[in-house]
Protein backbone atom coordinates (compact mmCIF):
# COMPACT_ATOMS: atom_id res chain seq x y z
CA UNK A 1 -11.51 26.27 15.67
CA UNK A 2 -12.49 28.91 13.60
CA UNK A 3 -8.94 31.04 13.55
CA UNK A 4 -7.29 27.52 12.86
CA UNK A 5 -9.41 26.43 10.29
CA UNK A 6 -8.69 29.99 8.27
CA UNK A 7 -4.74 29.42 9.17
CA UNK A 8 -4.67 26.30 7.39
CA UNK A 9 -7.21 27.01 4.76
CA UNK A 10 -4.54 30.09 3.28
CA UNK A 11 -2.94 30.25 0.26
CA UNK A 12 0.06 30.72 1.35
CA UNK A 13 0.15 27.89 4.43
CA UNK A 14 -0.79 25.54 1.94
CA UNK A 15 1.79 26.53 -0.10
CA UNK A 16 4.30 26.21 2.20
CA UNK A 17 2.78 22.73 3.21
CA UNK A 18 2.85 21.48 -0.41
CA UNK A 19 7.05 22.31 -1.20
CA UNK A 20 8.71 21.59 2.19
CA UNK A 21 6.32 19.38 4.37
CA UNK A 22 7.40 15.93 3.27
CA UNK A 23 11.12 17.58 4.09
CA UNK A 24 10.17 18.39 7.36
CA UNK A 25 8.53 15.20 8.99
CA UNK A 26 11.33 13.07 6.94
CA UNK A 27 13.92 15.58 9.49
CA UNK A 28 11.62 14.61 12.31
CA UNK A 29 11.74 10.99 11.65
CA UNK A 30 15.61 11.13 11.08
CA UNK A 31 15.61 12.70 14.52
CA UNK A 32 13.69 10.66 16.14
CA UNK A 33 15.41 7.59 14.46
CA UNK A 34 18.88 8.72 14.72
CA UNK A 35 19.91 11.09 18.00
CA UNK A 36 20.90 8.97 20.74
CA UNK A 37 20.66 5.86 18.88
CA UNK A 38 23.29 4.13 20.53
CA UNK A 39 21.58 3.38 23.80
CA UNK A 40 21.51 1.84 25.58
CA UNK A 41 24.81 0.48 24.79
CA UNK A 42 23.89 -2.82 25.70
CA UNK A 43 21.70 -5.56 23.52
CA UNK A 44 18.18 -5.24 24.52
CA UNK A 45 15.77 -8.27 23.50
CA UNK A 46 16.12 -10.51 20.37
CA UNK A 47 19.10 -8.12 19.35
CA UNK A 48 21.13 -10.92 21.33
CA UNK A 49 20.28 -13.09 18.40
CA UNK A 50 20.33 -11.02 15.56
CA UNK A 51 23.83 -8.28 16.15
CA UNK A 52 25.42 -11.45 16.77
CA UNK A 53 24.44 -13.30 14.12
CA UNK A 54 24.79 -10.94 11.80
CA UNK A 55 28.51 -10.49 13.00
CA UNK A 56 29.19 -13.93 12.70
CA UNK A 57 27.16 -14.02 9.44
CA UNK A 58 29.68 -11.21 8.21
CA UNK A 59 32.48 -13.14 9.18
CA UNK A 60 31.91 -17.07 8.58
CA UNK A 61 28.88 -16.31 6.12
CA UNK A 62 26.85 -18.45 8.50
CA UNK A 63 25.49 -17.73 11.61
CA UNK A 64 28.03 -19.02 14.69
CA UNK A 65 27.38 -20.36 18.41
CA UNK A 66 28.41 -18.27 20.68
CA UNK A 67 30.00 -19.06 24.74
CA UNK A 68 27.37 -18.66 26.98
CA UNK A 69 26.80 -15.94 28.35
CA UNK A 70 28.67 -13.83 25.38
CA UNK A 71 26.50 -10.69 25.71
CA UNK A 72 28.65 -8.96 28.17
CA UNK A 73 31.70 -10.05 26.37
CA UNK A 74 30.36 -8.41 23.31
CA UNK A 75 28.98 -5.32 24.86
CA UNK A 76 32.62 -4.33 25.84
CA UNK A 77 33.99 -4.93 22.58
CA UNK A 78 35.33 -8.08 22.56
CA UNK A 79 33.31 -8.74 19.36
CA UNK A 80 35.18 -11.95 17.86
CA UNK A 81 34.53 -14.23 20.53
CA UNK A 82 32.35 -15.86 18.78
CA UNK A 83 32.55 -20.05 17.83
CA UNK A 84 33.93 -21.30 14.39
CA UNK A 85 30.65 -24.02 14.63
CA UNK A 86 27.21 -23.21 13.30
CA UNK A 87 24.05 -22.22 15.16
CA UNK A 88 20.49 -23.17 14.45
CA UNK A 89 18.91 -19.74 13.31
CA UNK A 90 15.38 -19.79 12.42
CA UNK A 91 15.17 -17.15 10.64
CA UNK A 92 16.78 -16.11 6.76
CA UNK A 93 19.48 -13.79 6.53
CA UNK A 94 19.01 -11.24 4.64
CA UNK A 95 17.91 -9.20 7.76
CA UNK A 96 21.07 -9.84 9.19
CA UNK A 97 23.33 -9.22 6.24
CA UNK A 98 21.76 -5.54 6.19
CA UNK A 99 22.41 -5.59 9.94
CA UNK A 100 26.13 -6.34 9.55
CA UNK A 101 26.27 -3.31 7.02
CA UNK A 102 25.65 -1.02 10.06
CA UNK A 103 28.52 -2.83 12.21
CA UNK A 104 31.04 -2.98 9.34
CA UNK A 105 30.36 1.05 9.18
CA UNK A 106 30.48 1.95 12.64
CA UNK A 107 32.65 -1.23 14.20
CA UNK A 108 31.26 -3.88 16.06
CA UNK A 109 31.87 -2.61 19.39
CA UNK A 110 29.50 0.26 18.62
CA UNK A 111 25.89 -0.09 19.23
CA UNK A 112 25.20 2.78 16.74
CA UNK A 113 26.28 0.37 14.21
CA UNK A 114 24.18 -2.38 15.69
CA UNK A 115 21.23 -0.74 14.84
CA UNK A 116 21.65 2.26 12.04
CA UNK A 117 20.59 -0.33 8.95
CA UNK A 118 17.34 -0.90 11.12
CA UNK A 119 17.20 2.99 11.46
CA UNK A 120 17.86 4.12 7.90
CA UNK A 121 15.02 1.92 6.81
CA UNK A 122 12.97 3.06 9.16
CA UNK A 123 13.38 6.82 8.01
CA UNK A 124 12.91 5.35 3.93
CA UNK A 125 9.58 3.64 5.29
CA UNK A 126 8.23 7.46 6.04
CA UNK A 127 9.32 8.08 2.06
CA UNK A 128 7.56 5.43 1.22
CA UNK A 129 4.15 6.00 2.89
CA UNK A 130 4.48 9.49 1.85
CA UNK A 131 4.60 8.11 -1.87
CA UNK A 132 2.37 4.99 -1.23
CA UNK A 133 -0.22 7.15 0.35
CA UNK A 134 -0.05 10.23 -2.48
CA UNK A 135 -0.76 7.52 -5.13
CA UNK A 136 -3.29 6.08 -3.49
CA UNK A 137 -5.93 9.05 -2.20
CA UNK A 138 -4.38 11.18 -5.60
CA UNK A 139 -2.96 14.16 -3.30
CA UNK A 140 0.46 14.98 -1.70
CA UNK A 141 -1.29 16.98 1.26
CA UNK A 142 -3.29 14.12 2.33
CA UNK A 143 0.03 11.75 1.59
CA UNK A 144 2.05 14.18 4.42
CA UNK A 145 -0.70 12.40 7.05
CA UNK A 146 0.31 8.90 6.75
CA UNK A 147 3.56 9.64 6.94
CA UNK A 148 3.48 12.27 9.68
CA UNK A 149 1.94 9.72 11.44
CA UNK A 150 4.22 7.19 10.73
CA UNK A 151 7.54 9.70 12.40
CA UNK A 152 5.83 9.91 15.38
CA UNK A 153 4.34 6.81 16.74
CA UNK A 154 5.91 4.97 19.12
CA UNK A 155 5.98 1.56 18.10
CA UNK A 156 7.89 2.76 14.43
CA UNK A 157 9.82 4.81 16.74
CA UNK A 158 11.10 1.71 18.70
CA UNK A 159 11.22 -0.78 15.98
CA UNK A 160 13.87 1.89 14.08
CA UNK A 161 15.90 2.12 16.54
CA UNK A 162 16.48 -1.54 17.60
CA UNK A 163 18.10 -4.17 15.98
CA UNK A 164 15.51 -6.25 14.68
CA UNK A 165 13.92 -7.73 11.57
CA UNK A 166 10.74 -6.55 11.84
CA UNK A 167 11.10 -3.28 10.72
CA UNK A 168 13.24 -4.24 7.77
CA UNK A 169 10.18 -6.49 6.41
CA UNK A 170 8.20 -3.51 7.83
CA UNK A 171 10.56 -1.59 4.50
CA UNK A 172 10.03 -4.40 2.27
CA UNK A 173 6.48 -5.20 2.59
CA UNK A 174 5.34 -1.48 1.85
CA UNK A 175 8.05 -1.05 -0.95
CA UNK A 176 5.95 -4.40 -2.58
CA UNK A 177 3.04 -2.80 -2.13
CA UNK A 178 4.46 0.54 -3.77
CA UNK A 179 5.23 -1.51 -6.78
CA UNK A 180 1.81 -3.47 -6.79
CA UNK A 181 -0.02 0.15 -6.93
CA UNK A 182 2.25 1.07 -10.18
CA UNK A 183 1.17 -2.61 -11.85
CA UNK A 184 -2.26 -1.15 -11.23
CA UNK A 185 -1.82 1.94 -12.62
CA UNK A 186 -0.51 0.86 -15.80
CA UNK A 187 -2.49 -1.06 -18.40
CA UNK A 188 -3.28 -4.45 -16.90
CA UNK A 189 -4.43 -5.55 -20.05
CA UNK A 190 -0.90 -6.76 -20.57
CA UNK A 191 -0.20 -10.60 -20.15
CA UNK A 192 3.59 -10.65 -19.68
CA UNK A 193 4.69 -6.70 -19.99
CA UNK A 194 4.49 -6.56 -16.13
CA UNK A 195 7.76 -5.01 -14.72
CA UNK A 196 5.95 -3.25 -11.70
CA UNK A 197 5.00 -6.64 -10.77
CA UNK A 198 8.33 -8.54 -11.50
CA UNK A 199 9.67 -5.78 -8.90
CA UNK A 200 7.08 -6.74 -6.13
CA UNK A 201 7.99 -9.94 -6.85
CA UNK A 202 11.33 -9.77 -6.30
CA UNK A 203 10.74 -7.25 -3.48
CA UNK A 204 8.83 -9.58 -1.45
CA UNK A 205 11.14 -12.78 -1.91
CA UNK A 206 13.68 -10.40 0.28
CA UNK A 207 10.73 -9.33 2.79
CA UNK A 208 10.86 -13.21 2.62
CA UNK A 209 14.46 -13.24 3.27
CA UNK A 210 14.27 -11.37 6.47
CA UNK A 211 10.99 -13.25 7.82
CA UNK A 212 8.71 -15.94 6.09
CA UNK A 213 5.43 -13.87 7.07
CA UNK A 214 6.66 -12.15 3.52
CA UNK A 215 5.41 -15.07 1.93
CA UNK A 216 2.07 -14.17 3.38
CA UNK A 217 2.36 -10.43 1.59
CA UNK A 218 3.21 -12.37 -1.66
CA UNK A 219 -0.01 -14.24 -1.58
CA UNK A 220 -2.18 -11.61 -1.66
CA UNK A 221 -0.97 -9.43 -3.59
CA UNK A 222 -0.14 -11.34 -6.39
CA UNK A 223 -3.85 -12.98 -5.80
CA UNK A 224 -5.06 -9.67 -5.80
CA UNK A 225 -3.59 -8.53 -9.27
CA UNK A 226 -4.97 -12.15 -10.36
CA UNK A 227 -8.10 -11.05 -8.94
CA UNK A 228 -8.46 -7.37 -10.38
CA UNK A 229 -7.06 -8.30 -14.16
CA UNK A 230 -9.62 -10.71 -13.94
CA UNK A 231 -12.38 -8.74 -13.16
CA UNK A 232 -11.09 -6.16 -15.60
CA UNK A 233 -11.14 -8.28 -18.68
CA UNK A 234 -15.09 -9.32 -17.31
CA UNK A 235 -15.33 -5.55 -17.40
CA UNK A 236 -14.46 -4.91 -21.25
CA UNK A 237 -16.13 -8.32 -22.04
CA UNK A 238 -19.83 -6.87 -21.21
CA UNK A 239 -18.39 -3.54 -22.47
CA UNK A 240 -17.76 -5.05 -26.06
CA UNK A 241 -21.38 -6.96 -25.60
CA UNK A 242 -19.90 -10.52 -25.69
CA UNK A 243 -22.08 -12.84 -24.67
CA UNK A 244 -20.22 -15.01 -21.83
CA UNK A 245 -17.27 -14.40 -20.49
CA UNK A 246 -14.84 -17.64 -19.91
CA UNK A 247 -14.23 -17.53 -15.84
CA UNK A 248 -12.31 -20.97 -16.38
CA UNK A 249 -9.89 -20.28 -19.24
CA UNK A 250 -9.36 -16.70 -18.17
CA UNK A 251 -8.20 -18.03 -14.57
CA UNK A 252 -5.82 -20.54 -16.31
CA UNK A 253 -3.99 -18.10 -18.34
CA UNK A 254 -3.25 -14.95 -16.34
CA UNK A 255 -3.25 -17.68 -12.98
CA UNK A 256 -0.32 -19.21 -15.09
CA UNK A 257 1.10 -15.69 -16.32
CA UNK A 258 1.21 -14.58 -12.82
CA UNK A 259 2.66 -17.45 -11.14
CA UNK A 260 5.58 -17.16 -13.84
CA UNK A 261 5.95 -13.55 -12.94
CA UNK A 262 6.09 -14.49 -9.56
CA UNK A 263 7.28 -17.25 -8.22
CA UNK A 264 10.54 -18.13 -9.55
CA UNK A 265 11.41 -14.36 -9.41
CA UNK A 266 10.68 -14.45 -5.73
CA UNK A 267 12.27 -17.78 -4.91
CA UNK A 268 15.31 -16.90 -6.40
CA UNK A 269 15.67 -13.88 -4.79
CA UNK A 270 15.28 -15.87 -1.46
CA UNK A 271 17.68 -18.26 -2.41
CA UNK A 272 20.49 -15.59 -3.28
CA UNK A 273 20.46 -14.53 -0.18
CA UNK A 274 21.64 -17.76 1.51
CA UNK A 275 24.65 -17.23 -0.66
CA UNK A 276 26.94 -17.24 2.37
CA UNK A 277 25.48 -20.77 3.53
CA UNK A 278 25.99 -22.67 0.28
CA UNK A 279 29.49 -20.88 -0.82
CA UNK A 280 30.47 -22.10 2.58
CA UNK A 281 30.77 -25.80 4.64
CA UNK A 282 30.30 -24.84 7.75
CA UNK A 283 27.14 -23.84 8.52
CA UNK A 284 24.11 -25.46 10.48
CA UNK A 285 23.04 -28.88 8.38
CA UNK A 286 25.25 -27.84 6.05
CA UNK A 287 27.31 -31.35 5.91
CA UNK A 288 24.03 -33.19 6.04
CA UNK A 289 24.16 -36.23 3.90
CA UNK A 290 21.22 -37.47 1.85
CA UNK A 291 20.77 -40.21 3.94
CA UNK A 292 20.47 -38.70 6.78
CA UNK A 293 17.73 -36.18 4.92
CA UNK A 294 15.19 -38.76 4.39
CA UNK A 295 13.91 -36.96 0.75
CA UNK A 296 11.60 -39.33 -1.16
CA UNK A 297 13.84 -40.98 -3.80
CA UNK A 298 12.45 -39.65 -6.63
CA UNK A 299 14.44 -36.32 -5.42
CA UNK A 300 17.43 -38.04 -4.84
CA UNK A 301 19.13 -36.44 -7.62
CA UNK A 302 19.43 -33.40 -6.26
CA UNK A 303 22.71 -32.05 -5.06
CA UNK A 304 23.81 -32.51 -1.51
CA UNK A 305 23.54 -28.75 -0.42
CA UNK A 306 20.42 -28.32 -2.31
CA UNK A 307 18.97 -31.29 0.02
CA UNK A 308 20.47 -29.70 3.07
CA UNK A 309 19.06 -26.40 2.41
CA UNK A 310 15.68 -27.93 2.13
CA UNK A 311 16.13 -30.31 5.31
CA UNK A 312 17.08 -27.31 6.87
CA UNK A 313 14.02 -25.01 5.45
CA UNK A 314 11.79 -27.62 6.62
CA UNK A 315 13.32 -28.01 10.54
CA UNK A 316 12.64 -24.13 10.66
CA UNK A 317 9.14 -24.60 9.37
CA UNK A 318 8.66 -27.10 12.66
CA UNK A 319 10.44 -24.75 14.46
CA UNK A 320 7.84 -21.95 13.97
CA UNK A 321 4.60 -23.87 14.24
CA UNK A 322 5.26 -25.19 17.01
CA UNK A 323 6.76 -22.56 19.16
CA UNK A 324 4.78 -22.07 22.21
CA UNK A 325 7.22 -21.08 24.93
CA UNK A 326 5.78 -18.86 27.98
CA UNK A 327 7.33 -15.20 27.52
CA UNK A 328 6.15 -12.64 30.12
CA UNK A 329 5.24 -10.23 27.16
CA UNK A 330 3.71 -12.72 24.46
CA UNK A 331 0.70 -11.41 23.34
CA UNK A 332 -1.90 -12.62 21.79
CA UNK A 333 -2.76 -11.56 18.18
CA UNK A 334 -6.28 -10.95 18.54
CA UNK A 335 -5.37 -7.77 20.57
CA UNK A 336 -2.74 -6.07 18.21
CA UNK A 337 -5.54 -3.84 16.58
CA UNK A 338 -5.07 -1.80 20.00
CA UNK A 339 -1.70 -1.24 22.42
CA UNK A 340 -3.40 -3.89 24.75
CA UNK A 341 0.17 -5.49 25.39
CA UNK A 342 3.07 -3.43 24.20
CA UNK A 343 6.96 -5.37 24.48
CA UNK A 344 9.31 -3.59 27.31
CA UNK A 345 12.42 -3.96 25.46
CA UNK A 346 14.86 -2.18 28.18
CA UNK A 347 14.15 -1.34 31.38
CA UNK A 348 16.65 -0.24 33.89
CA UNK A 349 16.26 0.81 37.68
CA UNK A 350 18.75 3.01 39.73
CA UNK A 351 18.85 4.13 43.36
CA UNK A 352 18.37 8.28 44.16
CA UNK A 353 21.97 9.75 45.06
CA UNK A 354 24.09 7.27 42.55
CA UNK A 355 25.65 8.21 39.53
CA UNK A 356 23.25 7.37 37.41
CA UNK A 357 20.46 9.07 39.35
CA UNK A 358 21.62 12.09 41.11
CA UNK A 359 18.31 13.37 42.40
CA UNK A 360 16.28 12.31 45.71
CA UNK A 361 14.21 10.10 43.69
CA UNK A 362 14.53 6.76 42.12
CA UNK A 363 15.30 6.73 38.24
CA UNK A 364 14.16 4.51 35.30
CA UNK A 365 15.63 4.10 32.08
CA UNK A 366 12.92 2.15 29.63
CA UNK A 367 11.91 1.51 26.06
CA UNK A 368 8.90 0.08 25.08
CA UNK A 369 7.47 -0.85 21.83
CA UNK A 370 4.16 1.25 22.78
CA UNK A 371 2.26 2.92 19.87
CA UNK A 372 0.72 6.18 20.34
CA UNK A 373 -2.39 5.43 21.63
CA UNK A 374 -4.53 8.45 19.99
CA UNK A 375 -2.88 7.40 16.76
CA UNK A 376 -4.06 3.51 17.64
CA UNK A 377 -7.03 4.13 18.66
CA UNK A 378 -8.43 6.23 15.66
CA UNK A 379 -6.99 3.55 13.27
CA UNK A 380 -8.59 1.00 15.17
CA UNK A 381 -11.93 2.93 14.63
CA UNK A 382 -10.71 3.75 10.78
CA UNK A 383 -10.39 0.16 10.11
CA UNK A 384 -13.59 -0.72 11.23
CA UNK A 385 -15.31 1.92 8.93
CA UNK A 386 -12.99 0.86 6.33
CA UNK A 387 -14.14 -2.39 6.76
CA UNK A 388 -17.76 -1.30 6.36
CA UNK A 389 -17.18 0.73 3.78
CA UNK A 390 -15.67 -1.86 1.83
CA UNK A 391 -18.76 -4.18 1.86
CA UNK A 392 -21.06 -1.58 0.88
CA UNK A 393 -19.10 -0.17 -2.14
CA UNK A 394 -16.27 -2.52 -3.21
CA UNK A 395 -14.20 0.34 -4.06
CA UNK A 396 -10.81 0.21 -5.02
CA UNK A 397 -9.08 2.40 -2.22
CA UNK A 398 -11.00 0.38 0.62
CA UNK A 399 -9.58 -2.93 -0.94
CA UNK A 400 -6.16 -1.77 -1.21
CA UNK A 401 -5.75 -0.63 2.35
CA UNK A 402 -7.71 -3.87 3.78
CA UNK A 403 -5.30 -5.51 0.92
CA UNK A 404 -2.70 -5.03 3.49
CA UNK A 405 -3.72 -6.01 6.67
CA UNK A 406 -5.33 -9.04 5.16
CA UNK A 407 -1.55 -10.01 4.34
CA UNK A 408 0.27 -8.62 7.73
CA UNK A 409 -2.23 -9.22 10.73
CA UNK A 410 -4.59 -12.16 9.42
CA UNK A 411 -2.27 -14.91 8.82
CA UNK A 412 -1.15 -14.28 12.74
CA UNK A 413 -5.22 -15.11 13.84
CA UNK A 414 -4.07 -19.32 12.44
CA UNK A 415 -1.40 -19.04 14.85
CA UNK A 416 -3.33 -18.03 18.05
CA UNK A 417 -1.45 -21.07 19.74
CA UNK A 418 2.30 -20.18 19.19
CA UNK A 419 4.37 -17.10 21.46
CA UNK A 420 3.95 -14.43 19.66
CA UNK A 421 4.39 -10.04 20.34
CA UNK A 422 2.67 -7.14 19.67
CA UNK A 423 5.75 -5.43 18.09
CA UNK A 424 5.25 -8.00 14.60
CA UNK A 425 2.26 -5.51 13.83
CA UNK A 426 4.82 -2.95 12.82
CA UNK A 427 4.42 -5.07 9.44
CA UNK A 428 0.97 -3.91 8.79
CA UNK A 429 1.20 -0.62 11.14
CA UNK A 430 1.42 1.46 7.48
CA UNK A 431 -2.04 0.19 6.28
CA UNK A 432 -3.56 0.84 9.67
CA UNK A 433 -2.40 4.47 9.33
CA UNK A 434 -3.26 4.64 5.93
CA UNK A 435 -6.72 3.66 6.83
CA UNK A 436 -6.87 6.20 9.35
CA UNK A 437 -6.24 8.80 6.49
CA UNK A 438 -8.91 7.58 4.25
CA UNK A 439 -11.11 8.13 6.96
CA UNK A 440 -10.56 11.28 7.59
CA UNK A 441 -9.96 12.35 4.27
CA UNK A 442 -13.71 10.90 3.55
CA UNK A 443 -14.90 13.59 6.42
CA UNK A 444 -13.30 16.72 5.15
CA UNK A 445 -14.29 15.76 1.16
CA UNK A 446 -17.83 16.65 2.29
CA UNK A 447 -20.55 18.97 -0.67
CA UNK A 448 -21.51 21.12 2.75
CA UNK A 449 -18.69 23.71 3.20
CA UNK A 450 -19.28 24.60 6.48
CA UNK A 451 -19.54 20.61 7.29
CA UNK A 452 -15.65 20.84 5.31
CA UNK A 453 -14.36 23.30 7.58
CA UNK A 454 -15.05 21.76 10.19
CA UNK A 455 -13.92 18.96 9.73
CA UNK A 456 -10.95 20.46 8.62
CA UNK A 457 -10.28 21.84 11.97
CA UNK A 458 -10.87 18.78 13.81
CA UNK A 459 -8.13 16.69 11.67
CA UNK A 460 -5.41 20.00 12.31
CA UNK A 461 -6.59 19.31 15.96
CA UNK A 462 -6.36 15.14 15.43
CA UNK A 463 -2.88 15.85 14.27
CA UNK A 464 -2.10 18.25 17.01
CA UNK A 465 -3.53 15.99 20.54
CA UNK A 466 -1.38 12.69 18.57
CA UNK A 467 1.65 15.08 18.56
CA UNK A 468 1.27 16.30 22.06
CA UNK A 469 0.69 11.75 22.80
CA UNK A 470 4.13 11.40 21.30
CA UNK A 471 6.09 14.27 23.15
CA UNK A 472 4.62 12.99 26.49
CA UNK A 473 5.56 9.40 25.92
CA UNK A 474 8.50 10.19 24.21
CA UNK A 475 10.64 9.10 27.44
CA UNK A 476 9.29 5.36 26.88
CA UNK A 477 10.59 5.44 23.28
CA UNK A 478 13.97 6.99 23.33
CA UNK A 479 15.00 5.52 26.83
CA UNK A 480 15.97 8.94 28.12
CA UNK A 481 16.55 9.24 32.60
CA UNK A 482 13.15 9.95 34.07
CA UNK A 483 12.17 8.91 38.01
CA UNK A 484 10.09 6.42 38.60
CA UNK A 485 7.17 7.96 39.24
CA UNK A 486 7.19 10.30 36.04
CA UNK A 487 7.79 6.09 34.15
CA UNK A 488 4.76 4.75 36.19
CA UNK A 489 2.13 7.68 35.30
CA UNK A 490 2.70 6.95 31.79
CA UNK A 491 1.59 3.37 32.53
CA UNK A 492 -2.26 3.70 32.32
CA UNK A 493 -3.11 -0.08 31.91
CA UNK A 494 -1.42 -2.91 34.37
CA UNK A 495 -0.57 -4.52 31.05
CA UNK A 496 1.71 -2.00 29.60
CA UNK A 497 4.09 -2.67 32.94
């Protein structure tokens, strides 16, 4: 402990750390992200929904049906197979749109394209902890933690490489909150002079666009800066010895300044993104006539698409809520703290002596959406003190980091009810590492030196015993040939299987 704690204590190690550390996880995470990304060369679980979707969206500017059984079809590169008629998608599409970016690059038939958009994001969400993080604890160094973290968990690992929308709100979500820490940081004194808020605004009306659990992000963090002008201008009140300060007519006027800001930046940026739907006919409800809609009359004056869109905003709404179909890896969202129930996305057998598996022992070819669990299981812990923190002190970092998992996981506990997965927490997966770095940022920043170095030593060791996790799992993440019985050692609880 001793030699390491004087190895990264030196000048000239720190130095080093400080100019090309945030270089050298962001190569790591483009690694990890990028080599072998397209296999399997097949579409592994919702991407049967969303690569063809977004094909179709590129295409017709609405989502198309599909024959049955199209995945096949489409896996050998017969990519326009696909049905002039619409399909009921319950989801927006601006996750798709950036998916079809990555198969109008690559081609279709190429599952690299299916899923670089997804992967590219997922490398820009390391930048953006890295930044998040170094404006929130006021220190580069301890900002390289977060995202260190961030390259080499599992669950990121698997959500950038697969072709689906959570990571892309994942991107959104923590850009928002990027934005909300800049509002902060400038004088909040300001009514309407609030561009750092306009752009989380606008930012989370396209997290919106790819899933509605943006709208959830929106919420609070626009309640928040509601919230923390509010208690600012009670601040200066009692500063400036004034003798009552006006909860009522304070909440009315920056409530009504912020909803401005807001709102109609955020819904409009939602609504541009359906451009494809409305500059088209042919997509699902499209053609729906008002009086089929069933609006109350005093709406009737709205355009027909514009009654469409919200018939078909408010099917999708039913759709969600009451989704409760069996799925042999829904899990519930009171465990997603912890890898209790990680998603097996792809998962492939093949016999000893075939092509695929030329030794005397059976093969396996897997991904699973399974986080690190030393990484987990200290932010599980971190939250908790976070938590405790927090009530004891109110202070500003502690609300910010809870700020985000209030928005990403607690929404999910109203929903205990509906099919849900583990891999949605890669939404609030940056705040949960984030409060892992507070905490052990708060151990090192101790007045006893020797307490400091050691503490020092046992984060460098933290870091090390998480890296050694990742290399050992690493098989489970990138899909890569192992036998079975190297795949089943790796599966210490029967609900990881």
């Amino acid at each position: 402990m001793t030699a390491l704690t004087k190895t990264t204590s030196s000048g000239r190690f720190n130095r080093a750390i400080d100019r090309f550390g945030i270089w050298l996880i962001l190569l790591l995470a483009a690694a990890t992200r990028l080599i072998n990304l397209g296999f399997p060369h097949k579409l592994v679980f919702d991407e049967t929904y969303y690569v063809k979707d977004a094909w179709t969206l590129g295409n017709l500017g609405y989502e198309g049906s599909w024959p049955q059984d199209a995945n096949a079809s489409f896996e050998a590169g017969n990519a326009n197979a696909f049905n002039s008629s619409a399909s009921f998608v319950v989801h927006p599409p601006l996750g798709k749109w950036l998916i079809f970016l990555g198969m109008k690059l690559f081609g279709p038939e190429s599952s690299v394209g299916w899923r670089f958009s997804v992967a590219v994001l997922g490398i820009a969400s390391v930048w953006l902890i890295y930044i998040v993080a170094a404006r929130l604890f006021g220190s580069k160094r301890w900002a390289l933690v977060p995202a260190f973290l961030l390259t080499i968990d599992g669950h990121a690992i698997v959500m950038s490489r697969t072709a689906l929308l959570d990571g892309i709100l994942a991107f959104f979500v923590l850009l928002a909150f990027y934005f909300l820490l800049r509002d902060r940081a400038l004088s909040p004194l300001s009514l309407w002079h609030r561009p750092w808020l306009v752009a989380m605004a606008l930012t989370l009306g396209l997290a919106s666009a790819v899933k509605w659990s943006g709208l959830y992000f929106l919420a609070v963090f626009t309640f928040y800066a509601l919230i923390s002008d509010l208690l600012l201008q009670r601040r200066i009140s009692k500063a400036l010895d004034q003798e009552r300060f006006d909860w009522f007519g304070s909440t009315i006027k920056h409530g009504f300044a912020k909803a401005v800001l807001t709102l109609p930046i955020a819904i409009t940026a939602y609504i541009i993104t359906w451009v494809g739907w409305f500059a088209t006919t042919g997509g699902y409800y499209r053609q729906m006539q008002p009086g089929q809609i069933g609006l109350p009359s005093w709406l009737s004056w709205l355009p027909q698409p514009v009654q469409a869109f919200w018939y078909y905003q408010v099917q999708t709404y039913s759709f969600h809520v009451n989704m409760s179909t069996p799925h042999g890896y829904a899990s519930s969202p009171l465990t997603w703290l912890l890898p209790i129930r990680p998603t097996a996305f792809f998962f492939e057998g093949a016999d000893a002596g075939t092509a695929n598996c030329s030794g005397t022992e059976n093969c396996v070819n897997a991904i699973t959406a399974l986080g690190n669990p030393a990484i987990w299981l200290a932010a599980f812990l971190a939250i908790v003190a976070v938590c405790i923190r927090w009530v004891r002190l109110r202070n500003k970092v502690s609300s910010l980091i809870l700020l985000g998992l209030l928005a990403g996981y607690v929404p999910w506990l109203m929903y205990l009810h509906r099919t849900t997965f583990q891999f949605y927490a890669i939404a609030f997966l940056p705040w949960m590492l984030l409060a892992l770095t507070y905490w052990l940022k708060l151990k090192v920043e101790s007045t006893d030196p020797e307490r400091t170095s050691r503490a020092k030593a046992w984060v460098v060791s933290f870091l090390a015993l998480a890296l050694v996790f990742s290399i050992f799992f690493s098989d489970l993440w990138l899909g890569y040939t192992t036998t079975y019985w190297y795949w089943h050692i790796h599966m210490w609880l029967p609900s990881w299987i």
